[in-house]
N, C-alpha and C. Protein backbone atom coordinates (compact mmCIF):
# COMPACT_ATOMS: atom_id res chain seq x y z
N UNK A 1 97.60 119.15 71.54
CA UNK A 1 98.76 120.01 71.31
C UNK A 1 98.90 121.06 72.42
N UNK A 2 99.98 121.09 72.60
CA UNK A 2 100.20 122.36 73.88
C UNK A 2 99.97 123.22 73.38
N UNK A 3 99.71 124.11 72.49
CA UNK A 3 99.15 125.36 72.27
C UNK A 3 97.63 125.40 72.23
N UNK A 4 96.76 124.22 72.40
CA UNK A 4 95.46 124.32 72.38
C UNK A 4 95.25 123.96 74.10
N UNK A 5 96.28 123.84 74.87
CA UNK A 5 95.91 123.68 76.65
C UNK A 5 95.61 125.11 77.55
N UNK A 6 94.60 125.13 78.06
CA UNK A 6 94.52 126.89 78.48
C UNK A 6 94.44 126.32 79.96
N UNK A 7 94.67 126.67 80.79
CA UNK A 7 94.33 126.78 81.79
C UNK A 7 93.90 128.09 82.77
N UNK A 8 92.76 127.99 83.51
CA UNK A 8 91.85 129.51 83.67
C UNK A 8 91.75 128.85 85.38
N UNK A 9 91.85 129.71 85.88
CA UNK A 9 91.80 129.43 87.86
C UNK A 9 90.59 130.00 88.36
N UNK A 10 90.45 129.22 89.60
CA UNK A 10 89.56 129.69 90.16
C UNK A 10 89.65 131.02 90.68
N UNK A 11 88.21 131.41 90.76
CA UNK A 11 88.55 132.77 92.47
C UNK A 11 87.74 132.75 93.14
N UNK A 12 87.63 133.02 94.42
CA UNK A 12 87.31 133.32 95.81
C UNK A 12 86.40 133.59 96.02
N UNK A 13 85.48 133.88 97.07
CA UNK A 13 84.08 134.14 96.95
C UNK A 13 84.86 135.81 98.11
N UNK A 14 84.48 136.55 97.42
CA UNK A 14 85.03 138.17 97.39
C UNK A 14 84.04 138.63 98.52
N UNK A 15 82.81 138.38 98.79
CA UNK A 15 82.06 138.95 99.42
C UNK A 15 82.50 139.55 100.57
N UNK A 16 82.36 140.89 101.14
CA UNK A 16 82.76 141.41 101.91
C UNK A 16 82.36 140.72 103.48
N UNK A 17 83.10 140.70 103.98
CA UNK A 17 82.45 139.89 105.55
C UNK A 17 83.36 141.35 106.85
N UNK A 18 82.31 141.01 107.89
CA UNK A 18 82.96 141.66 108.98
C UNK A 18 83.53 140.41 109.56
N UNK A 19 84.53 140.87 110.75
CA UNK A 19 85.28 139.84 111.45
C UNK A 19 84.34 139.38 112.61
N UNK A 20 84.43 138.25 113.51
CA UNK A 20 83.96 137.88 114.33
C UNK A 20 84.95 138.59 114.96
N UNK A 21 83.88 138.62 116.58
CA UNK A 21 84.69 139.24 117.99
C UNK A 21 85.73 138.10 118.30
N UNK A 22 86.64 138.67 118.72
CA UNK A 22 88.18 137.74 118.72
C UNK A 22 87.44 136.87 120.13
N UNK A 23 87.09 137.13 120.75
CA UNK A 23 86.18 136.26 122.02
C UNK A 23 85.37 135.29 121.89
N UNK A 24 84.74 135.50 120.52
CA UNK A 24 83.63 134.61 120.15
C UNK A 24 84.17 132.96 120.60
N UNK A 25 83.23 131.72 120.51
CA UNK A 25 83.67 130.75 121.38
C UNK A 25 84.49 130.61 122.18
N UNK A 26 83.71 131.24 123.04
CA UNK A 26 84.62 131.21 125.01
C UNK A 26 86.47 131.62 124.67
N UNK A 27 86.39 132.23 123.27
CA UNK A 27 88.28 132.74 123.38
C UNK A 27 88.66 133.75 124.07
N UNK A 28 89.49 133.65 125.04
CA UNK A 28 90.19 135.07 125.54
C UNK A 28 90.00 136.19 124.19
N UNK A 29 90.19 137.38 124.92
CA UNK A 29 90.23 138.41 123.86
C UNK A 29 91.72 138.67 123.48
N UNK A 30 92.63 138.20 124.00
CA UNK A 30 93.83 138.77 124.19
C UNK A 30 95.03 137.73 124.02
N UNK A 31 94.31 136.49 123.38
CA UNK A 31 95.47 135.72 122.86
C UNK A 31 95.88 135.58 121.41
N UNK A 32 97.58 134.87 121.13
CA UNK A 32 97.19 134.88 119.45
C UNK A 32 95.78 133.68 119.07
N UNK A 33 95.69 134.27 117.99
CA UNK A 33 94.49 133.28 117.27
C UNK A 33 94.49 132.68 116.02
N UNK A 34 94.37 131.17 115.73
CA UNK A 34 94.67 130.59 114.81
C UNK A 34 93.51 129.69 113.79
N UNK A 35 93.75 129.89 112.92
CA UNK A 35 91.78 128.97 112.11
C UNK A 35 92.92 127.83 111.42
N UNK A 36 92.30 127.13 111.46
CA UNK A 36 91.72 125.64 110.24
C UNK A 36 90.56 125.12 109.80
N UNK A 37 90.60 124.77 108.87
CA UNK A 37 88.99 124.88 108.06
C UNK A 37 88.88 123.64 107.29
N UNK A 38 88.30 122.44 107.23
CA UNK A 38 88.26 121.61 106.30
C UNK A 38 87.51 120.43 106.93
N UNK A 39 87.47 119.23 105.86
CA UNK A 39 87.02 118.02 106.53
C UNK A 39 88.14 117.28 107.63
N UNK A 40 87.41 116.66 108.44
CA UNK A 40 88.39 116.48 109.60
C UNK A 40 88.50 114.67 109.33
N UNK A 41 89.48 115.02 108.14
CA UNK A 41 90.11 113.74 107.22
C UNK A 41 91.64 113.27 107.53
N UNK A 42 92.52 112.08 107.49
CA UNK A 42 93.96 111.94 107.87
C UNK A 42 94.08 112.89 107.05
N UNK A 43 94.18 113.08 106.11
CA UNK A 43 94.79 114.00 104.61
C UNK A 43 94.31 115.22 105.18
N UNK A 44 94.07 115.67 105.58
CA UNK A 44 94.04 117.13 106.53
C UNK A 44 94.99 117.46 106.96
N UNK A 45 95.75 116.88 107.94
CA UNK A 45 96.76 116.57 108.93
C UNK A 45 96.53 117.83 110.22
N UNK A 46 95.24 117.56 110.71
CA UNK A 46 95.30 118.44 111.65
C UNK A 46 95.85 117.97 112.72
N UNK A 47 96.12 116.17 112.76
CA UNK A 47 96.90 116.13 114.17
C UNK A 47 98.38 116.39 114.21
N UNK A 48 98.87 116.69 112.91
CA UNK A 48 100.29 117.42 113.08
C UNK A 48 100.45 119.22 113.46
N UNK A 49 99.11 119.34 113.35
CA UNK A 49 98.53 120.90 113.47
C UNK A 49 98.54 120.77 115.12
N UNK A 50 97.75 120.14 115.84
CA UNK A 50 97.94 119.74 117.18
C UNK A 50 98.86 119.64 117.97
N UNK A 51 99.79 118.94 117.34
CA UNK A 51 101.26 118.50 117.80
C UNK A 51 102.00 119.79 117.69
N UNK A 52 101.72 120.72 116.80
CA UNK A 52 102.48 122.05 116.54
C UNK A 52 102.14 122.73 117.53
N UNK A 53 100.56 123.21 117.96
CA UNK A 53 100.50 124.11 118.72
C UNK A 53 101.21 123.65 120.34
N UNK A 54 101.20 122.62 120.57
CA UNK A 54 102.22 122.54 122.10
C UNK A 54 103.09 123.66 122.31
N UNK A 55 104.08 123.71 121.22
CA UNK A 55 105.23 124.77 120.84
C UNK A 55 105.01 126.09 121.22
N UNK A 56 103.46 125.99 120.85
CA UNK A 56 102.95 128.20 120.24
C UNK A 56 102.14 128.00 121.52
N UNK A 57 103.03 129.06 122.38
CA UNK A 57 102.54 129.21 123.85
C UNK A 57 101.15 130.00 123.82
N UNK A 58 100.35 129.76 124.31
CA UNK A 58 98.79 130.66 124.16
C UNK A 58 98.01 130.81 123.71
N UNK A 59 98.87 130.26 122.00
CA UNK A 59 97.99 130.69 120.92
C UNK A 59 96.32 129.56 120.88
N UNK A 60 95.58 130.12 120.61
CA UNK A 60 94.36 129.50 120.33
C UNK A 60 93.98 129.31 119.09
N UNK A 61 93.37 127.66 118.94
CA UNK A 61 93.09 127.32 117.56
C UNK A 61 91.51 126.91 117.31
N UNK A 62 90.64 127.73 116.61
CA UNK A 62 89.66 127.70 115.86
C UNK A 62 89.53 126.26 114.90
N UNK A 63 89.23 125.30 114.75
CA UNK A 63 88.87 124.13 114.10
C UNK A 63 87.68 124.48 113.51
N UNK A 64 87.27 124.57 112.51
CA UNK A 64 86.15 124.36 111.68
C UNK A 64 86.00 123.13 110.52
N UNK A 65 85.21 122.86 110.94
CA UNK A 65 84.80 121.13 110.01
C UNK A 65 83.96 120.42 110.88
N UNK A 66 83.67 119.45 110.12
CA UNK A 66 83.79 117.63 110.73
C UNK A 66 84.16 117.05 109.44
N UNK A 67 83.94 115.35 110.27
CA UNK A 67 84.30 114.87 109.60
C UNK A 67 84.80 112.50 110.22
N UNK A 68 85.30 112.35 109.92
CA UNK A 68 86.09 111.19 110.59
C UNK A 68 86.70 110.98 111.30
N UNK A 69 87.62 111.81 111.56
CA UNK A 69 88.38 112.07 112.63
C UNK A 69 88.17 112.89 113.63
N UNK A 70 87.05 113.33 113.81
CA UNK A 70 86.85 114.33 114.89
C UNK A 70 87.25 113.91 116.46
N UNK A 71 86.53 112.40 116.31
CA UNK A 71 86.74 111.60 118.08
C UNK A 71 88.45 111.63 118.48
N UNK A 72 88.94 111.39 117.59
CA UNK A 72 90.69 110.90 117.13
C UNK A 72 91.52 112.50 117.40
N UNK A 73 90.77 113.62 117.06
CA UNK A 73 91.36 114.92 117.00
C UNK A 73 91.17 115.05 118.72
N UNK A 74 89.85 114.92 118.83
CA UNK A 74 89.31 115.63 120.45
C UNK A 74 90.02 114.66 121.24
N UNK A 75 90.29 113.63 121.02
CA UNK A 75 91.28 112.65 122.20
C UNK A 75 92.88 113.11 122.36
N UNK A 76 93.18 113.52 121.14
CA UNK A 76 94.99 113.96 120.81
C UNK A 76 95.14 114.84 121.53
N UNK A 77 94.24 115.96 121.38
CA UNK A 77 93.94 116.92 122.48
C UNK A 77 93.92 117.19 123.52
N UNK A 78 93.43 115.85 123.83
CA UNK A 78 93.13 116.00 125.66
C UNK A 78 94.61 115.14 126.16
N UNK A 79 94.86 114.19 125.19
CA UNK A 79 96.75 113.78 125.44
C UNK A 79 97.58 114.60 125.40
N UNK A 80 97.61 115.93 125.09
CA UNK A 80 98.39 116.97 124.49
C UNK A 80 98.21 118.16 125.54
N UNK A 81 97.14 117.64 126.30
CA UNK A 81 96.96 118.84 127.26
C UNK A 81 96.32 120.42 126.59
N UNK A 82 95.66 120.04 125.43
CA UNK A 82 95.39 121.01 124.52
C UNK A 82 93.92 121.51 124.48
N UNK A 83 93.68 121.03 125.73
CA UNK A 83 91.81 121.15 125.19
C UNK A 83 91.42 122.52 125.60
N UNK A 84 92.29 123.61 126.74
CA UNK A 84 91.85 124.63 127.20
C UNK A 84 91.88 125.97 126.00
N UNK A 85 92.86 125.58 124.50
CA UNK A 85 93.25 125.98 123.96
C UNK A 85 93.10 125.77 122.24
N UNK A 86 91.74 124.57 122.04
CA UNK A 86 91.28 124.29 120.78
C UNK A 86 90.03 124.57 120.93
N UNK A 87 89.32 124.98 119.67
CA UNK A 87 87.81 125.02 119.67
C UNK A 87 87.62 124.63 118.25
N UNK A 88 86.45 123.32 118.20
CA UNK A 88 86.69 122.64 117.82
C UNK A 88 84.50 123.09 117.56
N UNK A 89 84.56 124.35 115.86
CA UNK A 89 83.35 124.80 115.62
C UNK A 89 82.75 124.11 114.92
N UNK A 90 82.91 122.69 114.59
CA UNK A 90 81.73 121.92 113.70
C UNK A 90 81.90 122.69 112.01
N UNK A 91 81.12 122.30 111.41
CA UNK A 91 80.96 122.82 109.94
C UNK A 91 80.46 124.25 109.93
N UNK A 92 81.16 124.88 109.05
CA UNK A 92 81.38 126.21 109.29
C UNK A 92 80.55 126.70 107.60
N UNK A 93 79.87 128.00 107.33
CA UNK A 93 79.82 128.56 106.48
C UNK A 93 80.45 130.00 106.39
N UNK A 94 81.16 130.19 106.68
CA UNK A 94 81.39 131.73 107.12
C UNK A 94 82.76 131.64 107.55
N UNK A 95 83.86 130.61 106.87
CA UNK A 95 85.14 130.62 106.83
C UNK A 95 85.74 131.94 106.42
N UNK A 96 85.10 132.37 105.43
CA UNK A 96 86.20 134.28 104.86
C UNK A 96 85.75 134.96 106.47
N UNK A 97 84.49 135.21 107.17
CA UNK A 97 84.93 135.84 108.08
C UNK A 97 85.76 135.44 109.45
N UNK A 98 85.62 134.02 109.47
CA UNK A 98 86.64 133.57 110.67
C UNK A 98 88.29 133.80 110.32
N UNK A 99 88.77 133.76 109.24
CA UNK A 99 89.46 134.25 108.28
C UNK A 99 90.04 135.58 108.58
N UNK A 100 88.92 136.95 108.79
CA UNK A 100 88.94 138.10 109.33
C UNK A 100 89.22 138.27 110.22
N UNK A 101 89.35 137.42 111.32
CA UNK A 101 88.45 137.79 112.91
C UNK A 101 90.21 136.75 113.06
N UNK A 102 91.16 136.32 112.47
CA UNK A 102 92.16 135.41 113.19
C UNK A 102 93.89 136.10 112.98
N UNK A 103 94.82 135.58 113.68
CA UNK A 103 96.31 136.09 113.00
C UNK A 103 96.93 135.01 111.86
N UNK A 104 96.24 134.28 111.65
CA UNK A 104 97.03 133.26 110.73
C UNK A 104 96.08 132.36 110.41
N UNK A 105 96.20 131.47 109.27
CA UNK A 105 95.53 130.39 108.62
C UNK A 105 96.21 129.49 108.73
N UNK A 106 95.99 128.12 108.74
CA UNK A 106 97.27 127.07 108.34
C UNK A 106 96.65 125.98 107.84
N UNK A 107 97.16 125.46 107.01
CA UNK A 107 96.62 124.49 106.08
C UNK A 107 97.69 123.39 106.53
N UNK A 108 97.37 122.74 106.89
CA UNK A 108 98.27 121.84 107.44
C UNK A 108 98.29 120.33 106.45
N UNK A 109 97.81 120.23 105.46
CA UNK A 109 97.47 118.85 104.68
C UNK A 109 98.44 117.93 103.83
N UNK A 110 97.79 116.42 104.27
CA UNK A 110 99.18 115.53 103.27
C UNK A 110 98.67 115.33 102.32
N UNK A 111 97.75 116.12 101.57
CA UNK A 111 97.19 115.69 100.52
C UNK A 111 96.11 116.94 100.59
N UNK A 112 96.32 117.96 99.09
CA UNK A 112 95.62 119.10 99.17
C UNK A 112 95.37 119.55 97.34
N UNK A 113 93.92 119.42 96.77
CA UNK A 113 94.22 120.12 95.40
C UNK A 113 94.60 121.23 95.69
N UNK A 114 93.73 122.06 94.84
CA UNK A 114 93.77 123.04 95.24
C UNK A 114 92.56 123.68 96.44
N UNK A 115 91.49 123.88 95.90
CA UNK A 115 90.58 124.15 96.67
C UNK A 115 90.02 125.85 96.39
N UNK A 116 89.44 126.04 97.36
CA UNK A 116 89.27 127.34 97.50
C UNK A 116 89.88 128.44 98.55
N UNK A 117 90.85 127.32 99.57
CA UNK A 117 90.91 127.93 100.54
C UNK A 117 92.21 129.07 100.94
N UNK A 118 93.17 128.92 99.69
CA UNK A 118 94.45 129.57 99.21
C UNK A 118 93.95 131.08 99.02
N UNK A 119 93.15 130.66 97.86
CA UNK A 119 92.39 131.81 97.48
C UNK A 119 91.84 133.04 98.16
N UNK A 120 91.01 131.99 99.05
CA UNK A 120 90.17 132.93 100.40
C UNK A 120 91.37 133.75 100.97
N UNK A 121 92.10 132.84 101.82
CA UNK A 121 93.17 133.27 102.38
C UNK A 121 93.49 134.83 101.99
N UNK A 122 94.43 134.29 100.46
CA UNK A 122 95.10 135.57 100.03
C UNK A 122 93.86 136.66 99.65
N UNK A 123 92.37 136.89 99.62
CA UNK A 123 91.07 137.60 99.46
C UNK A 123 91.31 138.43 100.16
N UNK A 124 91.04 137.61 101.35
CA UNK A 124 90.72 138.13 102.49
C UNK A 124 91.82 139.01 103.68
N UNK A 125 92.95 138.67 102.95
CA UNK A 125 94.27 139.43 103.73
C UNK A 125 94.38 138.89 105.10
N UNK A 126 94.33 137.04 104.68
CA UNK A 126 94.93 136.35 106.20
C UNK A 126 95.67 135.85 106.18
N UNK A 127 97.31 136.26 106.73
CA UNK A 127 98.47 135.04 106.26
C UNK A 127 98.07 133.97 106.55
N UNK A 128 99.04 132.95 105.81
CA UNK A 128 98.74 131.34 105.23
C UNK A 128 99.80 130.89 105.35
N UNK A 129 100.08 129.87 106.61
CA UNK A 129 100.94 128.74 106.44
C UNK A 129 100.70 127.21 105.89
N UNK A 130 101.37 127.01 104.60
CA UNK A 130 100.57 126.00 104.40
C UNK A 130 101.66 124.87 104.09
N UNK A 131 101.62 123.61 104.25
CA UNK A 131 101.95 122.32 104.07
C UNK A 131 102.52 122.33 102.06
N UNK A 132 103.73 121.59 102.02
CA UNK A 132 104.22 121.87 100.41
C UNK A 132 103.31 120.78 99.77
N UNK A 133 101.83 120.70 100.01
CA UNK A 133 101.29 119.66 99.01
C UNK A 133 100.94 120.24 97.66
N UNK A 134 99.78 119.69 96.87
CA UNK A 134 100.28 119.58 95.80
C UNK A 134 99.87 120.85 95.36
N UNK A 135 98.02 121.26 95.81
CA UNK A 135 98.23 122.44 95.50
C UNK A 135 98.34 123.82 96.23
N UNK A 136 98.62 124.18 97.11
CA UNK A 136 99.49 125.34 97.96
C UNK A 136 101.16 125.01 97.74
N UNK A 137 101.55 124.41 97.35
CA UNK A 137 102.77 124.16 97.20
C UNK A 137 103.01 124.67 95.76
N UNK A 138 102.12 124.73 95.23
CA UNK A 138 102.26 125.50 93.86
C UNK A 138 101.83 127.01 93.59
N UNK A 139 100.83 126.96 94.14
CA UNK A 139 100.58 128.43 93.96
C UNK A 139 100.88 129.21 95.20
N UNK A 140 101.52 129.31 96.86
CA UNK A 140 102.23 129.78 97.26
C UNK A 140 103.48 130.42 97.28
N UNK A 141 104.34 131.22 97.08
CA UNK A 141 105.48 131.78 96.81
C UNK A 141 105.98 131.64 98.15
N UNK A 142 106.93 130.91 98.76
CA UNK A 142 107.19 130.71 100.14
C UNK A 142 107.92 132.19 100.10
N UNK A 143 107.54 132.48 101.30
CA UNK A 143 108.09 133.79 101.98
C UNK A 143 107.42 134.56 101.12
N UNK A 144 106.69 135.05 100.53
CA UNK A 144 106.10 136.06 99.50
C UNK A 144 104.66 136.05 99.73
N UNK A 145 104.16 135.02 99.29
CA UNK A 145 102.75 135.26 100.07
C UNK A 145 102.27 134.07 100.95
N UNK A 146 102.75 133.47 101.43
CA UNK A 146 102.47 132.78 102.31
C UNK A 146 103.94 131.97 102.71
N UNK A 147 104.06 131.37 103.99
CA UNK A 147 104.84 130.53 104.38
C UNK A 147 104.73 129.01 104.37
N UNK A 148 105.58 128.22 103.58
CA UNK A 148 105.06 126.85 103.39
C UNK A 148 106.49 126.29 103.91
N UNK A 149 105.73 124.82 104.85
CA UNK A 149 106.61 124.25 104.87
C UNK A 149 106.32 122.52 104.97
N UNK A 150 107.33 121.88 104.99
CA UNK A 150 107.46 120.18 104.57
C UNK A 150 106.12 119.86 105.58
N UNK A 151 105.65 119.04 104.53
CA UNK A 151 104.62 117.74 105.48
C UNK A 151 104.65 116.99 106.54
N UNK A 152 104.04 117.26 107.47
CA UNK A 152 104.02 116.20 108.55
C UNK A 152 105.54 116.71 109.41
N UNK A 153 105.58 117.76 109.72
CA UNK A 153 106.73 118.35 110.20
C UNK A 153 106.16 119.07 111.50
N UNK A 154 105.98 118.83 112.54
CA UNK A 154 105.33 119.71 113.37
C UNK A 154 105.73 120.67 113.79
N UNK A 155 107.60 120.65 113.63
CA UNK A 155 108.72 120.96 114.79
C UNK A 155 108.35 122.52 113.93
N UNK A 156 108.85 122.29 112.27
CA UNK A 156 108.52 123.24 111.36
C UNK A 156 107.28 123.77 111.60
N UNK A 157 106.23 123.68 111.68
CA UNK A 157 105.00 124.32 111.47
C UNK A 157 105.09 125.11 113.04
N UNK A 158 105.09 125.04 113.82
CA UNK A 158 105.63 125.78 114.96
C UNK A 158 106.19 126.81 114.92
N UNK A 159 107.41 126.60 114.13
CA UNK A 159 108.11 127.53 114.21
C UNK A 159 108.03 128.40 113.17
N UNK A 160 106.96 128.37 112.03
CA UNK A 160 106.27 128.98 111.18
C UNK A 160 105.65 130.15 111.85
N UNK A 161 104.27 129.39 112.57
CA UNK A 161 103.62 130.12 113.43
C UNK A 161 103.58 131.20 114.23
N UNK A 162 105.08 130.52 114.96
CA UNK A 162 105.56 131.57 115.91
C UNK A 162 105.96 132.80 115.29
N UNK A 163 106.47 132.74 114.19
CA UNK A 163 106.99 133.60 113.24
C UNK A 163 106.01 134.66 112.87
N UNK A 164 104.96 134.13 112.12
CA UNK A 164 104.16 134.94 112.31
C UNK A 164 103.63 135.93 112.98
N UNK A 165 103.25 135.22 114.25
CA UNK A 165 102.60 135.74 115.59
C UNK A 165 103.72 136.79 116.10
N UNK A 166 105.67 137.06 115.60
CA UNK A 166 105.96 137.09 116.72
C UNK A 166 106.30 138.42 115.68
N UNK A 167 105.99 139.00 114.31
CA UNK A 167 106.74 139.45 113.44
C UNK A 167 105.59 140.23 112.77
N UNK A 168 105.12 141.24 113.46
CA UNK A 168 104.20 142.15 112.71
C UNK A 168 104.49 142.36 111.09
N UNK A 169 105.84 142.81 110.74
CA UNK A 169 105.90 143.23 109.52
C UNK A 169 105.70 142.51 108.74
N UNK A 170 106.06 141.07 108.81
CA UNK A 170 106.31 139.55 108.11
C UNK A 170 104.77 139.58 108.20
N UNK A 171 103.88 139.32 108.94
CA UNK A 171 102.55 139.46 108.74
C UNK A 171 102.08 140.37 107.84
N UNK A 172 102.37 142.49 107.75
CA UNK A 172 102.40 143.01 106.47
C UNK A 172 102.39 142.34 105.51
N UNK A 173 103.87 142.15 105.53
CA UNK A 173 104.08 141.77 104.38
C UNK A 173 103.48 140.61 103.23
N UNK A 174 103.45 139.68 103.86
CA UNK A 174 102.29 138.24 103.35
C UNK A 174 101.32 139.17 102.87
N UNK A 175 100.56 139.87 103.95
CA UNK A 175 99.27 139.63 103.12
C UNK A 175 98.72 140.62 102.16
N UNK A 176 100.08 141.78 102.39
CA UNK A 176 100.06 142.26 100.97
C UNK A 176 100.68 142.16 99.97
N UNK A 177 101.40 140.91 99.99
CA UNK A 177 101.99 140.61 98.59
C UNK A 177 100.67 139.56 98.03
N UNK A 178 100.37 138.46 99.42
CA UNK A 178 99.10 137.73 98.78
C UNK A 178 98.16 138.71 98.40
N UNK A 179 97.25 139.96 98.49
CA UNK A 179 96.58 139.94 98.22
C UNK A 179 97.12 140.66 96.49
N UNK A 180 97.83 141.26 96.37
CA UNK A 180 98.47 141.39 95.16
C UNK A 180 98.76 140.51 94.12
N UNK A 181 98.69 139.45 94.36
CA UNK A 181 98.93 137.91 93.65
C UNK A 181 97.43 138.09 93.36
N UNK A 182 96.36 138.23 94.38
CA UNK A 182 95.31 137.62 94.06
C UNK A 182 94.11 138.46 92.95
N UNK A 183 94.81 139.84 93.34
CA UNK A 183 94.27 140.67 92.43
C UNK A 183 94.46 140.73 90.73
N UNK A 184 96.05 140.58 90.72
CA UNK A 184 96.37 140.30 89.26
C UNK A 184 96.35 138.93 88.97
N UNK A 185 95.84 137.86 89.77
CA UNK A 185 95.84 136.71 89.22
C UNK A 185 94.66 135.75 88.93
N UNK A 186 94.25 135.99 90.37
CA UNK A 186 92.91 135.20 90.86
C UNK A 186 91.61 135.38 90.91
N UNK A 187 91.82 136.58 90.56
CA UNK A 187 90.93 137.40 91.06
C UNK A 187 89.45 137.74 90.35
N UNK A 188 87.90 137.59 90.70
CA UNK A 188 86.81 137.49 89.78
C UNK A 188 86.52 138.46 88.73
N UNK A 189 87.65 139.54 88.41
CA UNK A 189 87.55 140.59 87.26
C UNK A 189 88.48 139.93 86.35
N UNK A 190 89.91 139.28 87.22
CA UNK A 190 90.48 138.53 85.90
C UNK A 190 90.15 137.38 85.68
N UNK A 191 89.17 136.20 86.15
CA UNK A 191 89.34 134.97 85.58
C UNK A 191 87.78 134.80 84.73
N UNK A 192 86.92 135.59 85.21
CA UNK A 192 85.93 136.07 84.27
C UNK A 192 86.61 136.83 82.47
N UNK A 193 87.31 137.41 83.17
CA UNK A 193 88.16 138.35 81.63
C UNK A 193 88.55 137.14 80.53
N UNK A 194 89.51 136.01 81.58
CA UNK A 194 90.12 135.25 80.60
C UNK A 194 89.30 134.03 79.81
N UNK A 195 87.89 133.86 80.49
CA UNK A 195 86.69 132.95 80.38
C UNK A 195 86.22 133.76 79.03
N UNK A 196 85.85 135.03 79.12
CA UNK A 196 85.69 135.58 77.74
C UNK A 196 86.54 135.48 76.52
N UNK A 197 87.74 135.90 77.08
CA UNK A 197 89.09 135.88 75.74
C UNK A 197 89.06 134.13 75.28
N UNK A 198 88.77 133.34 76.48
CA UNK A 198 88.59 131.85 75.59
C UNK A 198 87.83 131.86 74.41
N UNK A 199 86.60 131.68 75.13
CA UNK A 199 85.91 131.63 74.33
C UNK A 199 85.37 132.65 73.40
N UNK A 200 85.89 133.84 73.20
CA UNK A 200 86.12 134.46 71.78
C UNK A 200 86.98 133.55 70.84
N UNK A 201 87.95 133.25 71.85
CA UNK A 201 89.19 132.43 70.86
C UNK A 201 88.34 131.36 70.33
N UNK A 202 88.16 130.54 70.90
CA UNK A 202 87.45 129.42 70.25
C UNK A 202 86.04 129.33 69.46
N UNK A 203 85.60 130.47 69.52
CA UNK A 203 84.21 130.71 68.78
C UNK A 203 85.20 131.10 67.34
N UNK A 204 86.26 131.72 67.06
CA UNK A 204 87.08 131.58 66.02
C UNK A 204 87.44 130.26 65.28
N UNK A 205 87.58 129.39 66.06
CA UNK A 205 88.32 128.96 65.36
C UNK A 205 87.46 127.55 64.39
């Protein structure tokens, strides 16, 4: 019965992190800077992430993962003329602070639950461009706390980016409406709260 369906969300791993030096892996200090974080799977779609940055003059992209596609990513790259301008960090534990240390996140995937990485995002106060899959496409508020746009669109994700990078306030703004979402929503004081009110409820009944 729909009145016995609860649904309770995850949250974020809150831990406070400092940022990495914007230089860290051989990066200029002085360009924009961009993370991706995941298994380096088709359903990722980091080579539409690739294809985007051509567009975003300078900007530098942080890769964190492996995975299957890594040989397939590092070759697109070097077709793309992109290699002076990807770094490509292997499996990462310390995504919330690369997170810190960047101007944007982008989730670029054709296929996404949810995960943890929405979450982090909006935690950690890093705008989030993310792909309309199934789950950032749901719990994103386009233009509110993050910017989402169609799958496998590169032309779009570009021009996301740029947006970002080119729009201090629009940056404000994201990541304090995300982190406001994440506080009254996501957040480990409320989904602990509602884990209790369950199960009071159901020790009732």
């Amino acid at each position: 019965p729909e009145e016995r369906v609860v649904h309770i969300p995850n949250f974020a791993d809150e831990t406070p992190v400092e940022p990495l030096p914007r230089d860290s892996f051989d990066t200029p200090a002085d360009v924009p800077l961009l993370l991706a974080a995941g298994r380096l799977h088709v359903n990722k779609g980091f080579d539409t992430l690739l294809r985007a940055l051509v567009n975003v003059p300078d900007a530098v992209l942080w890769l964190a993962g492996s995975g299957p596609e890594e040989q397939a990513l590092k070759s697109l790259c070097s077709e793309l003329g992109l290699n002076k301008r990807v770094r490509f960090l292997g499996w990462r534990n310390d995504v919330t602070a690369l997170m810190r240390s960047v101007d944007a996140f982008i989730c670029p995937s054709r296929h996404e639950g949810l995960g943890s990485i929405v979450m982090e995002s909006f935690a950690h106060r890093c705008p989030i461009i993310a792909t309309r899959s199934q789950g950032p496409g749901e719990v994103i508020d386009n233009e509110y706390s993050g910017l989402l746009i169609e799958i496998d669109n590169a032309r779009e994700l570009a021009e996301a980016i740029s947006r970002v990078l080119a729009d201090g306030n629009l940056k404000i703004q994201l990541v304090d409406n995300a982190a406001a979402v994440y506080a009254s929503t996501y957040s480990r004081k409320v989904v602990t709260q509602a884990y209790l009110d369950f199960y009071q409820r159901i020790a009732k009944i």
